[in-house]
PDB file of N, CA and C in Angstrom:
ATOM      1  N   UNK A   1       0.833  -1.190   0.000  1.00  0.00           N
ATOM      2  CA  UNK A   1       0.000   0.000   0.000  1.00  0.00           C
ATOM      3  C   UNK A   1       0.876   1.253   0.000  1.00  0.00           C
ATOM      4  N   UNK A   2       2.232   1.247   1.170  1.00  0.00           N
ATOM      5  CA  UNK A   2       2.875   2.359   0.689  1.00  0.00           C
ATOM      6  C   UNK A   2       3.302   2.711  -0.337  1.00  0.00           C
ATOM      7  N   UNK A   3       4.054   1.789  -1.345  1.00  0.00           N
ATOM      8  CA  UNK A   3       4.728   2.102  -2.468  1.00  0.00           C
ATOM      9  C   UNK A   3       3.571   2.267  -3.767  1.00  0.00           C
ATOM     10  N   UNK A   4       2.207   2.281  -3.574  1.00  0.00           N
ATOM     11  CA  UNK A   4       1.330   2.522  -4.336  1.00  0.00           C
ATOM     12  C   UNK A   4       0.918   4.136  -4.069  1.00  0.00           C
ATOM     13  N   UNK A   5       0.917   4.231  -2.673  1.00  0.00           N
ATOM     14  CA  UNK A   5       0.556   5.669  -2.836  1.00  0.00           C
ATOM     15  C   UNK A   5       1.814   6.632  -2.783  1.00  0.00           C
ATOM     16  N   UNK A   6       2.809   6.060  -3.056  1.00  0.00           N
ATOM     17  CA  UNK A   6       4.031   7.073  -2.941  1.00  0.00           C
ATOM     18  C   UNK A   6       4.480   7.266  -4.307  1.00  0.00           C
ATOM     19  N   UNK A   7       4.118   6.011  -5.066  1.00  0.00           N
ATOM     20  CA  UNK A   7       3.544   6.431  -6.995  1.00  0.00           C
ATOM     21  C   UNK A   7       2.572   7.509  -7.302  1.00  0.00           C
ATOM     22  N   UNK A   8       1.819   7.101  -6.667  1.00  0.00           N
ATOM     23  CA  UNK A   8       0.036   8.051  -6.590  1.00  0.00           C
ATOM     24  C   UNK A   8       0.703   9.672  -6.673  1.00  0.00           C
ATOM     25  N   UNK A   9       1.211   9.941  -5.290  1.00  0.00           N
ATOM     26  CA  UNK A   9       2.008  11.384  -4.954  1.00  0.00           C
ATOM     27  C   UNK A   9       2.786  11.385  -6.163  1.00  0.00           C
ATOM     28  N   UNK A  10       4.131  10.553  -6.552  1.00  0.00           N
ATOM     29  CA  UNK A  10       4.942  11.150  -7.713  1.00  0.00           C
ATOM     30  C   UNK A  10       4.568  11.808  -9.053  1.00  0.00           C
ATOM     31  N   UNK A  11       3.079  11.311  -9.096  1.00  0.00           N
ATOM     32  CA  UNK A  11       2.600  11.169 -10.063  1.00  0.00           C
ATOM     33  C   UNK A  11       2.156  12.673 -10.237  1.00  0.00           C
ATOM     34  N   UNK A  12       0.727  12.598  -9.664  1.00  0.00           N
ATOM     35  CA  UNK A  12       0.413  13.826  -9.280  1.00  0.00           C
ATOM     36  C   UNK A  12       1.258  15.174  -9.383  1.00  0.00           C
ATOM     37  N   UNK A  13       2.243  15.203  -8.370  1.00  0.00           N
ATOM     38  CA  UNK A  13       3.223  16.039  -8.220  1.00  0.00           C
ATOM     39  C   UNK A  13       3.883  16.638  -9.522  1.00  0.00           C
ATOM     40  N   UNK A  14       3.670  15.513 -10.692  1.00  0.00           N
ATOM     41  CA  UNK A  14       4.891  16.035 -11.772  1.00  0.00           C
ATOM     42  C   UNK A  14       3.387  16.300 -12.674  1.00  0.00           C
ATOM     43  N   UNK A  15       2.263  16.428 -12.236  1.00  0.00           N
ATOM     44  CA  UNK A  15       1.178  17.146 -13.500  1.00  0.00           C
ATOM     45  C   UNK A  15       1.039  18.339 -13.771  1.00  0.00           C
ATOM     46  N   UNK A  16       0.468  18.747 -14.866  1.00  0.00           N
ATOM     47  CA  UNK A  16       0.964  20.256 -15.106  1.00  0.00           C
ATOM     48  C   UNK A  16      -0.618  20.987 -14.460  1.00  0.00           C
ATOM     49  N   UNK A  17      -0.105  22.406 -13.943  1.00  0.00           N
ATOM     50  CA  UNK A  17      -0.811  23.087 -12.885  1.00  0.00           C
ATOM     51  C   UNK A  17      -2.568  22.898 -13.918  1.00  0.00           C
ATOM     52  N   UNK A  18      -2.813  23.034 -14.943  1.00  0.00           N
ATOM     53  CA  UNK A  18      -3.936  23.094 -15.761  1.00  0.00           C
ATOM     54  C   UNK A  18      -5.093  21.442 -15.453  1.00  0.00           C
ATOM     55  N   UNK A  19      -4.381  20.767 -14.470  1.00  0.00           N
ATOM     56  CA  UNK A  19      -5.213  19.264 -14.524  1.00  0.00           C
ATOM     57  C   UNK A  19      -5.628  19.076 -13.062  1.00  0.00           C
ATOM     58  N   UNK A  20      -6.538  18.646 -12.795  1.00  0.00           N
ATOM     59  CA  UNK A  20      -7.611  18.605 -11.659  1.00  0.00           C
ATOM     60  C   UNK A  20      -7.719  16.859 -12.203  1.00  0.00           C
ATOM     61  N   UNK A  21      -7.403  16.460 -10.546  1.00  0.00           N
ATOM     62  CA  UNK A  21      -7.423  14.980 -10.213  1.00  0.00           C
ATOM     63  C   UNK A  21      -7.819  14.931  -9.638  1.00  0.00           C
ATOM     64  N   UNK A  22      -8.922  13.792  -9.662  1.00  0.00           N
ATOM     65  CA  UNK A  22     -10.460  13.806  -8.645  1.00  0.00           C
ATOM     66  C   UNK A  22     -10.412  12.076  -8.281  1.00  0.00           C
ATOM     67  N   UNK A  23     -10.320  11.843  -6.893  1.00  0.00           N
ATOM     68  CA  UNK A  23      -9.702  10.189  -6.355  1.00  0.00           C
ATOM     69  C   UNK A  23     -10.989  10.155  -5.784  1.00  0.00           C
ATOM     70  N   UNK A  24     -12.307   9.434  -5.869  1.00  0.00           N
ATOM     71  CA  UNK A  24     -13.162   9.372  -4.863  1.00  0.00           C
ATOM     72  C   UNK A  24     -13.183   7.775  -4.420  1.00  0.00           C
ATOM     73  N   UNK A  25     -12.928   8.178  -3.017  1.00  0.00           N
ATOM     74  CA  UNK A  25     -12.877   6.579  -2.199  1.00  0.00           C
ATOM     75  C   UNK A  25     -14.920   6.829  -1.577  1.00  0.00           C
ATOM     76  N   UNK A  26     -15.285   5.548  -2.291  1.00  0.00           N
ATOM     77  CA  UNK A  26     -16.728   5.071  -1.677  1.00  0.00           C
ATOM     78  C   UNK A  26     -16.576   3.956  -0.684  1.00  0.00           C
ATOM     79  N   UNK A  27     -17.676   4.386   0.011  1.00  0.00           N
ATOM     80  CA  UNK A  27     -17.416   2.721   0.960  1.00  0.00           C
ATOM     81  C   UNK A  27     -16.419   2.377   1.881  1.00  0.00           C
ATOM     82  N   UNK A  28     -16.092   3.810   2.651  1.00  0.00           N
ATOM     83  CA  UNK A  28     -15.004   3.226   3.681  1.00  0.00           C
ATOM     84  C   UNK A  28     -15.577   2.064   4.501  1.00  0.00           C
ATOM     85  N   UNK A  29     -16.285   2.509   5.323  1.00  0.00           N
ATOM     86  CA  UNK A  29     -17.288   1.206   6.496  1.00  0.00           C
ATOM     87  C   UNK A  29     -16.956   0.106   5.642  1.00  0.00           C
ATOM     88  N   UNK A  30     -17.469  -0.581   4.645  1.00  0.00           N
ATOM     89  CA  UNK A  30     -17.050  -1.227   4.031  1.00  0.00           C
ATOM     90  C   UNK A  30     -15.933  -2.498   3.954  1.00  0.00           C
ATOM     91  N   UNK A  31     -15.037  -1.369   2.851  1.00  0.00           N
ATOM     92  CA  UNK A  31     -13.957  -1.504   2.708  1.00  0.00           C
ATOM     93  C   UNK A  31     -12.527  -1.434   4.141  1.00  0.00           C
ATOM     94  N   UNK A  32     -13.271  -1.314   5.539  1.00  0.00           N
ATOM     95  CA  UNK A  32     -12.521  -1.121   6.529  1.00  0.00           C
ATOM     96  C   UNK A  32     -12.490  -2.347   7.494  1.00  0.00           C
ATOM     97  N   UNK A  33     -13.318  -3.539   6.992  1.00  0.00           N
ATOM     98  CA  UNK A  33     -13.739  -4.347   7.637  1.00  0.00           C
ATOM     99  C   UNK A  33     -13.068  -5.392   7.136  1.00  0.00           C
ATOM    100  N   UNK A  34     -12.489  -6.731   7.276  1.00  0.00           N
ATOM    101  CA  UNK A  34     -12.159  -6.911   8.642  1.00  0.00           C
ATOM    102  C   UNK A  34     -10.773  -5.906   9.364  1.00  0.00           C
ATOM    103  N   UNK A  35     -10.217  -6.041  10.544  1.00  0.00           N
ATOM    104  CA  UNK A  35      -9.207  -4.879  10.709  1.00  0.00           C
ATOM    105  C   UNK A  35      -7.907  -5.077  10.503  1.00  0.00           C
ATOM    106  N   UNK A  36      -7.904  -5.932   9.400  1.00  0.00           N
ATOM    107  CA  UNK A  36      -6.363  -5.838   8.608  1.00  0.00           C
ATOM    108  C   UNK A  36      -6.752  -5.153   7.555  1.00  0.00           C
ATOM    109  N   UNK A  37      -7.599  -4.831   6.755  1.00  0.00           N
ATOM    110  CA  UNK A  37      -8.536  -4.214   5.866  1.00  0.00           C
ATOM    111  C   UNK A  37      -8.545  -2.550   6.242  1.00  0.00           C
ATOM    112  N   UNK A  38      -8.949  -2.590   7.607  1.00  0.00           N
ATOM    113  CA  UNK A  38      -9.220  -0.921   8.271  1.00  0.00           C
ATOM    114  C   UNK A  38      -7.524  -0.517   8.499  1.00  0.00           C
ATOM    115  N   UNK A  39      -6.873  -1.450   8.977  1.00  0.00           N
ATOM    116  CA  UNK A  39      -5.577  -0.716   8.717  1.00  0.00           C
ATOM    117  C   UNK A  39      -4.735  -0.281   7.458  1.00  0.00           C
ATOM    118  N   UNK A  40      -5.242  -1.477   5.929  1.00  0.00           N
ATOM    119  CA  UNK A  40      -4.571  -0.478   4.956  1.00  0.00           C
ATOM    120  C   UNK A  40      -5.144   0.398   4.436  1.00  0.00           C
ATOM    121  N   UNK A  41      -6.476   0.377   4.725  1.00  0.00           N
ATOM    122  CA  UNK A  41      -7.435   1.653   4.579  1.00  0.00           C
ATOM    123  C   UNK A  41      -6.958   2.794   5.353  1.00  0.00           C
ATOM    124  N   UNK A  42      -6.281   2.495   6.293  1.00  0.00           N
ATOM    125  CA  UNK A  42      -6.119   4.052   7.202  1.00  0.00           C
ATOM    126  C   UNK A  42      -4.296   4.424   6.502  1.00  0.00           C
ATOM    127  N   UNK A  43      -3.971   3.713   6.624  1.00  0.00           N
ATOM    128  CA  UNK A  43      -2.731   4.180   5.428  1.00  0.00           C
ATOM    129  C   UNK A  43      -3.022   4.527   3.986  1.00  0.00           C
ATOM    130  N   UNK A  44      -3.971   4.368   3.485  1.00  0.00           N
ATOM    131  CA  UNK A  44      -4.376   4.876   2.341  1.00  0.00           C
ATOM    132  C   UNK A  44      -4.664   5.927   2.152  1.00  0.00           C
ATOM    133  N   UNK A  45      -5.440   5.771   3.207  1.00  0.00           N
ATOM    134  CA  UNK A  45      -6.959   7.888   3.367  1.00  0.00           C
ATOM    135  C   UNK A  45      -5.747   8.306   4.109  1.00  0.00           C
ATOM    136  N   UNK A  46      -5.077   8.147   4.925  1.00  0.00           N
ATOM    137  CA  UNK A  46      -3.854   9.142   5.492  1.00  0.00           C
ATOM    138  C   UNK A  46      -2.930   9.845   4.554  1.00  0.00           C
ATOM    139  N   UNK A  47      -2.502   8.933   3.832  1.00  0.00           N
ATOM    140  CA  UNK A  47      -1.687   9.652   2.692  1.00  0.00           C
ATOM    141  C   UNK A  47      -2.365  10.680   1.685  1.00  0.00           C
ATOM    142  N   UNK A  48      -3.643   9.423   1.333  1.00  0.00           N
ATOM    143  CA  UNK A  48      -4.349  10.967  -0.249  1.00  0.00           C
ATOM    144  C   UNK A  48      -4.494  11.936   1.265  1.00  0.00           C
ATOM    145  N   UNK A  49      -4.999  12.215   2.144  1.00  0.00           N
ATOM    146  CA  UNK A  49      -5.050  13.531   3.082  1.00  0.00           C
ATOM    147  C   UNK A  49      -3.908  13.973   2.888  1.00  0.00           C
ATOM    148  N   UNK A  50      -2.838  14.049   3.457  1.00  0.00           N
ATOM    149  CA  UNK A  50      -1.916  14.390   3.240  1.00  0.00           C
ATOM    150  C   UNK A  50      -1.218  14.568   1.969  1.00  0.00           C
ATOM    151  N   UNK A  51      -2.032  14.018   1.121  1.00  0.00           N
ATOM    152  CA  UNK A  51      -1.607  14.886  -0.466  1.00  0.00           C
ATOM    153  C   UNK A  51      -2.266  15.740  -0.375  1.00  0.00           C
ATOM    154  N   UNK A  52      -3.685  15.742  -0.056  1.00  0.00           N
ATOM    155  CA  UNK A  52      -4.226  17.000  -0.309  1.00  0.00           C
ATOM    156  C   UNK A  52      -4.355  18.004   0.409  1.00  0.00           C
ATOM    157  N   UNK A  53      -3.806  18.087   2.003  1.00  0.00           N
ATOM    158  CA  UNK A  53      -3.232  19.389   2.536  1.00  0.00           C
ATOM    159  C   UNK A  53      -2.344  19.898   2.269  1.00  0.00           C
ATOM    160  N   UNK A  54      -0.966  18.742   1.758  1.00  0.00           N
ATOM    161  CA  UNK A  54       0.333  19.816   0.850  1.00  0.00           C
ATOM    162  C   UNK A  54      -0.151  19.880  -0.982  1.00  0.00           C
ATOM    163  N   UNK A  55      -1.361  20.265  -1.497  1.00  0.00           N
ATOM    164  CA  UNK A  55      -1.200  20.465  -2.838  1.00  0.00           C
ATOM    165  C   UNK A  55      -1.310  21.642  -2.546  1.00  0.00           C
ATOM    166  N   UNK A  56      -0.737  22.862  -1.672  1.00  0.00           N
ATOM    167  CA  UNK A  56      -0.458  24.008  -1.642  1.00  0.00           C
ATOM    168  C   UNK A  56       1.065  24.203  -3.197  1.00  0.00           C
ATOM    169  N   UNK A  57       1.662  23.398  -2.455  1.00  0.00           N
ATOM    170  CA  UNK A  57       3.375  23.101  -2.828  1.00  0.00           C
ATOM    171  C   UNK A  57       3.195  22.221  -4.365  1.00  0.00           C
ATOM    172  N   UNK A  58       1.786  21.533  -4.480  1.00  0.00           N
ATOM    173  CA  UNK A  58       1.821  21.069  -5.664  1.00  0.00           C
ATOM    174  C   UNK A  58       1.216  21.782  -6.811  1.00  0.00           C
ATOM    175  N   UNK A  59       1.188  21.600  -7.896  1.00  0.00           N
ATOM    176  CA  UNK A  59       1.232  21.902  -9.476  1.00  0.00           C
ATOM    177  C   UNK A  59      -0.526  21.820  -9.741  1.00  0.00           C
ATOM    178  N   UNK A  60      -1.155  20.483  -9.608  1.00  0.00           N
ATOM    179  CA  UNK A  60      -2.254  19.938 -10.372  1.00  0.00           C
ATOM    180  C   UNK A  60      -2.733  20.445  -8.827  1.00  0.00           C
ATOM    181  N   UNK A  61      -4.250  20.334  -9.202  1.00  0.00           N
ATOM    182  CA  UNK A  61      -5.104  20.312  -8.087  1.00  0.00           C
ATOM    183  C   UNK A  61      -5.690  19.200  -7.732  1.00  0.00           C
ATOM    184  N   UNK A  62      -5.562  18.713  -6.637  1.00  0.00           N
ATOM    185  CA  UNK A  62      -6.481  17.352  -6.143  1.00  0.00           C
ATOM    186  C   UNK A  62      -7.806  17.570  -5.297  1.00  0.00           C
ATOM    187  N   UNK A  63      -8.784  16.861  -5.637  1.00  0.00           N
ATOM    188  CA  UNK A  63      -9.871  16.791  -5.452  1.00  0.00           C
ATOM    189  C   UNK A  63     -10.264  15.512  -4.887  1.00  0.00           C
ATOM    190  N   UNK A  64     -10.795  15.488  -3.582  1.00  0.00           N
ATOM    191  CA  UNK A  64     -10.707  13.892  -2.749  1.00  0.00           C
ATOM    192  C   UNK A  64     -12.201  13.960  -2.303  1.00  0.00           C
ATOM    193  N   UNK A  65     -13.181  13.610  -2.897  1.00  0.00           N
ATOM    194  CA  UNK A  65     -14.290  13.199  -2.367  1.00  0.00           C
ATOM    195  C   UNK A  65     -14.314  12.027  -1.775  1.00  0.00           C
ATOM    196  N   UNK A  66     -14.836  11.476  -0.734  1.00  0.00           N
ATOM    197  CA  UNK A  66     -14.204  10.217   0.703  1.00  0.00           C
ATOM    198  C   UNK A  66     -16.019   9.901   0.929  1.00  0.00           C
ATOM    199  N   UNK A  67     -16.346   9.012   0.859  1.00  0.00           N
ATOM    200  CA  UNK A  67     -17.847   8.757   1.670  1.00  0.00           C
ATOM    201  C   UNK A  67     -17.550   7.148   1.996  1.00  0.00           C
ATOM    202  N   UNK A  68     -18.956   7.265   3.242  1.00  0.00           N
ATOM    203  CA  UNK A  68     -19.461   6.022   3.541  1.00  0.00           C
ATOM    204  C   UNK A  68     -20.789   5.919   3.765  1.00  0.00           C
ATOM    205  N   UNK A  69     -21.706   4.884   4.008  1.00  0.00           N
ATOM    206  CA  UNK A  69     -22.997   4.733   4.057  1.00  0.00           C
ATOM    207  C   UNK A  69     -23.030   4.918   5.694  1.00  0.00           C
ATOM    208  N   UNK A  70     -22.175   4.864   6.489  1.00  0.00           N
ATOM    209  CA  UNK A  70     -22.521   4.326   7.626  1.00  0.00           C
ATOM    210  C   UNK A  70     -20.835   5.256   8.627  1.00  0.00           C
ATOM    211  N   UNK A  71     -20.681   5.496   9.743  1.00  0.00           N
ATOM    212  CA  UNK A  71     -19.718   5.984  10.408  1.00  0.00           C
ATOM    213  C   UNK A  71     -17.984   5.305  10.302  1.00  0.00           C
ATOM    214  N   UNK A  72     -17.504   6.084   9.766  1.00  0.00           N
ATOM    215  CA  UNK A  72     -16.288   5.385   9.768  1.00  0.00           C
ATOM    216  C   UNK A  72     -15.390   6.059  11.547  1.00  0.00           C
ATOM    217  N   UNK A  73     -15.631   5.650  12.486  1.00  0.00           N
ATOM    218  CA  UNK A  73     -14.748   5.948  13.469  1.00  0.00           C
ATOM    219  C   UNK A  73     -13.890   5.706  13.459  1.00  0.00           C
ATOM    220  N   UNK A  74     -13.294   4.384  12.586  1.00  0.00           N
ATOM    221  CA  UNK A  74     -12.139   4.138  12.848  1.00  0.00           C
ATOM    222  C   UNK A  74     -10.807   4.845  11.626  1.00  0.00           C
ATOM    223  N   UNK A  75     -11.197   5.927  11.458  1.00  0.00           N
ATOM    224  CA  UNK A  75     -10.410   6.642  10.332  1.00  0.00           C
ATOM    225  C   UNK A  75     -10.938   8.210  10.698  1.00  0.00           C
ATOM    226  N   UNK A  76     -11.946   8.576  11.526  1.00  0.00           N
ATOM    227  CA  UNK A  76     -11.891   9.792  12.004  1.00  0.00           C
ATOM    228  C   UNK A  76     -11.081  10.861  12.538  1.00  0.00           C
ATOM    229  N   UNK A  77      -9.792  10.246  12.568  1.00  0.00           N
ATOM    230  CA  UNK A  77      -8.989  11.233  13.598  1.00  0.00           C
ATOM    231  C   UNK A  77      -8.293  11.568  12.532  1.00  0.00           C
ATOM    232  N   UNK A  78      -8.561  10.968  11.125  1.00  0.00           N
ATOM    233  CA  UNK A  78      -7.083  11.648  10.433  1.00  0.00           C
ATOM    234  C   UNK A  78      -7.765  12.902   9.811  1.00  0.00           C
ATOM    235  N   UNK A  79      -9.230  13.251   9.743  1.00  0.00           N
ATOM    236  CA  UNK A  79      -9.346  14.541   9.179  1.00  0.00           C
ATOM    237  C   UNK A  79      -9.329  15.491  10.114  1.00  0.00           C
ATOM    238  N   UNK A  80      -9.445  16.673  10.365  1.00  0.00           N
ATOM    239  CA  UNK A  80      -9.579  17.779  10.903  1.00  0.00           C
ATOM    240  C   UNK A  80     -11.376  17.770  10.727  1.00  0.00           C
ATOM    241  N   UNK A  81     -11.728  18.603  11.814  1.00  0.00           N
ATOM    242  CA  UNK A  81     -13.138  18.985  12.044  1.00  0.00           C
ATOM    243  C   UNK A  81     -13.502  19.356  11.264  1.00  0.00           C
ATOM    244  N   UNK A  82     -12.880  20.958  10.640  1.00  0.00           N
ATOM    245  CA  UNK A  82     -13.868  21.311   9.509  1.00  0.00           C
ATOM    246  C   UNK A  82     -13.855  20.038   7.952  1.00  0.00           C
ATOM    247  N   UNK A  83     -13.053  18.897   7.580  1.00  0.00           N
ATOM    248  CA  UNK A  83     -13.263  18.526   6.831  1.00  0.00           C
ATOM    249  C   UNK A  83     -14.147  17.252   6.561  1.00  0.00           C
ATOM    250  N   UNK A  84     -14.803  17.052   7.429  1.00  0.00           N
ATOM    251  CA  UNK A  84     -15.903  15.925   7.840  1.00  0.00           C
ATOM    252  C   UNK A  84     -17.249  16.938   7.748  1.00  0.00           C
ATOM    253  N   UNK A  85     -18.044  16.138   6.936  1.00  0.00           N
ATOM    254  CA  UNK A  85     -19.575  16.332   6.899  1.00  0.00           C
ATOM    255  C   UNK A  85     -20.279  15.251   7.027  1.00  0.00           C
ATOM    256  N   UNK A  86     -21.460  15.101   7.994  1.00  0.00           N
ATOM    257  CA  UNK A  86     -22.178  14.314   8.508  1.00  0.00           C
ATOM    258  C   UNK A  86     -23.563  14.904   7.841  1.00  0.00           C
ATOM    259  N   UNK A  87     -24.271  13.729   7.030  1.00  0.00           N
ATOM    260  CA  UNK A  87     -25.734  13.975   6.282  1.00  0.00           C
ATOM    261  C   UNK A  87     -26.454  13.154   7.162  1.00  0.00           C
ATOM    262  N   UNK A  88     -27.553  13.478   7.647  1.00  0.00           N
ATOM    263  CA  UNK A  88     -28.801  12.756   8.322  1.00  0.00           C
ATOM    264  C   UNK A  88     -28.931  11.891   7.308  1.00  0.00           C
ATOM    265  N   UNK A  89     -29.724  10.369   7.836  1.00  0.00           N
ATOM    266  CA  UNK A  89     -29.808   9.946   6.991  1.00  0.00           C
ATOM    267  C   UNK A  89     -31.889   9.967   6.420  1.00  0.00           C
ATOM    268  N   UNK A  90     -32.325  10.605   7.224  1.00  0.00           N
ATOM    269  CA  UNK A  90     -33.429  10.744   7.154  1.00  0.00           C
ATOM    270  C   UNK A  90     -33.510  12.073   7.343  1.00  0.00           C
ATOM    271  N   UNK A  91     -34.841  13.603   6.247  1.00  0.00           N
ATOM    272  CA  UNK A  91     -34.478  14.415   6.579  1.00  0.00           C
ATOM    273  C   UNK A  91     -35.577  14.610   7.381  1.00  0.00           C
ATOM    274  N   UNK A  92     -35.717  16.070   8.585  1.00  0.00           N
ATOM    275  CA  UNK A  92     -36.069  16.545   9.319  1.00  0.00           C
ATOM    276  C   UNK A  92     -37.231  16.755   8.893  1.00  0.00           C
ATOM    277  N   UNK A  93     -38.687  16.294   9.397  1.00  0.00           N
ATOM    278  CA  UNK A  93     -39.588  16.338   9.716  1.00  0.00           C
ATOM    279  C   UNK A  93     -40.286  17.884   9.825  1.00  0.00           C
ATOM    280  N   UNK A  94     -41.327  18.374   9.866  1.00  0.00           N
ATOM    281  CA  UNK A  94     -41.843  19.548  10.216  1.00  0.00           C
ATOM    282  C   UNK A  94     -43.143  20.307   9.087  1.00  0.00           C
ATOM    283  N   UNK A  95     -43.042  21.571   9.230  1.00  0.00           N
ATOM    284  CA  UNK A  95     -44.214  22.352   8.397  1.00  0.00           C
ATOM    285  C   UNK A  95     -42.993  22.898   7.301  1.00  0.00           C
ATOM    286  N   UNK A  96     -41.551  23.085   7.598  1.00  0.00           N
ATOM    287  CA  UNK A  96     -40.926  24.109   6.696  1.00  0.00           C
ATOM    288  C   UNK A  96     -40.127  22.922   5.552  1.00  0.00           C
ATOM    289  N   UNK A  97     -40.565  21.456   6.092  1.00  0.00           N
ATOM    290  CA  UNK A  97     -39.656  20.416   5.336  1.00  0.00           C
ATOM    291  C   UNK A  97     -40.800  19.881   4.784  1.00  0.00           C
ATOM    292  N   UNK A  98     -42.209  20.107   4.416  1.00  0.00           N
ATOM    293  CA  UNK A  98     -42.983  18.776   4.083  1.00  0.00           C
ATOM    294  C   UNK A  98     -43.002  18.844   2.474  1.00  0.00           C
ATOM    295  N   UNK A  99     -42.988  18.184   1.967  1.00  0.00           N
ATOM    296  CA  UNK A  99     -42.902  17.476   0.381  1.00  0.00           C
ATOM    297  C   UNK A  99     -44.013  17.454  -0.236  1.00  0.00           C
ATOM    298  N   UNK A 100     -44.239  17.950  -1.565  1.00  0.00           N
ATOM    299  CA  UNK A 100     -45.571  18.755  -2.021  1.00  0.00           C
ATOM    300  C   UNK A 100     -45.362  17.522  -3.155  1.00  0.00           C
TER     301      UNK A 100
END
């Protein structure tokens, strides 16, 4: 897994500033199960993160859309607060939400 994403980075790194690279990982919960599974998963999403807080320093722009159906806790600590969004999975009830 390391020497795949340390290709991934070289790669990236040498694209010219005009190209937008878009990696979307679906299905962490998933794909994190059993926990030899959740551990090369957390070396995986650790690194593209860490590509994509230093594409300051890089050329191309990266674009990392990340979902799951269900809570990934066990890979939560590698984002920062503001970069986690949590969707209800049912929406909110009321007079200002009802469906015509």
């Amino acid at each position: 897994m390391d020497s795949i994403c340390t290709a991934l980075s070289s790669l990236v790194k040498r694209l010219p500033e005009n190209v937008f690279v878009v990696i979307i990982v679906d299905g962490l919960k998933f794909s994190s199960q059993p926990e030899k599974r959740e551990r090369q998963m957390r070396v995986m999403i650790s690194h593209l993160v860490a590509m994509f807080q230093a594409q300051l320093a890089a050329v191309a722009t990266l674009k990392l859309p990340l979902a799951s159906t269900a809570r990934s806790v066990g890979l939560e600590d590698v984002f920062d607060d503001n970069e986690l969004l949590s969707i209800q999975r049912a929406l909110p009830t009321g007079p200002d939400n009802d469906v015509a």
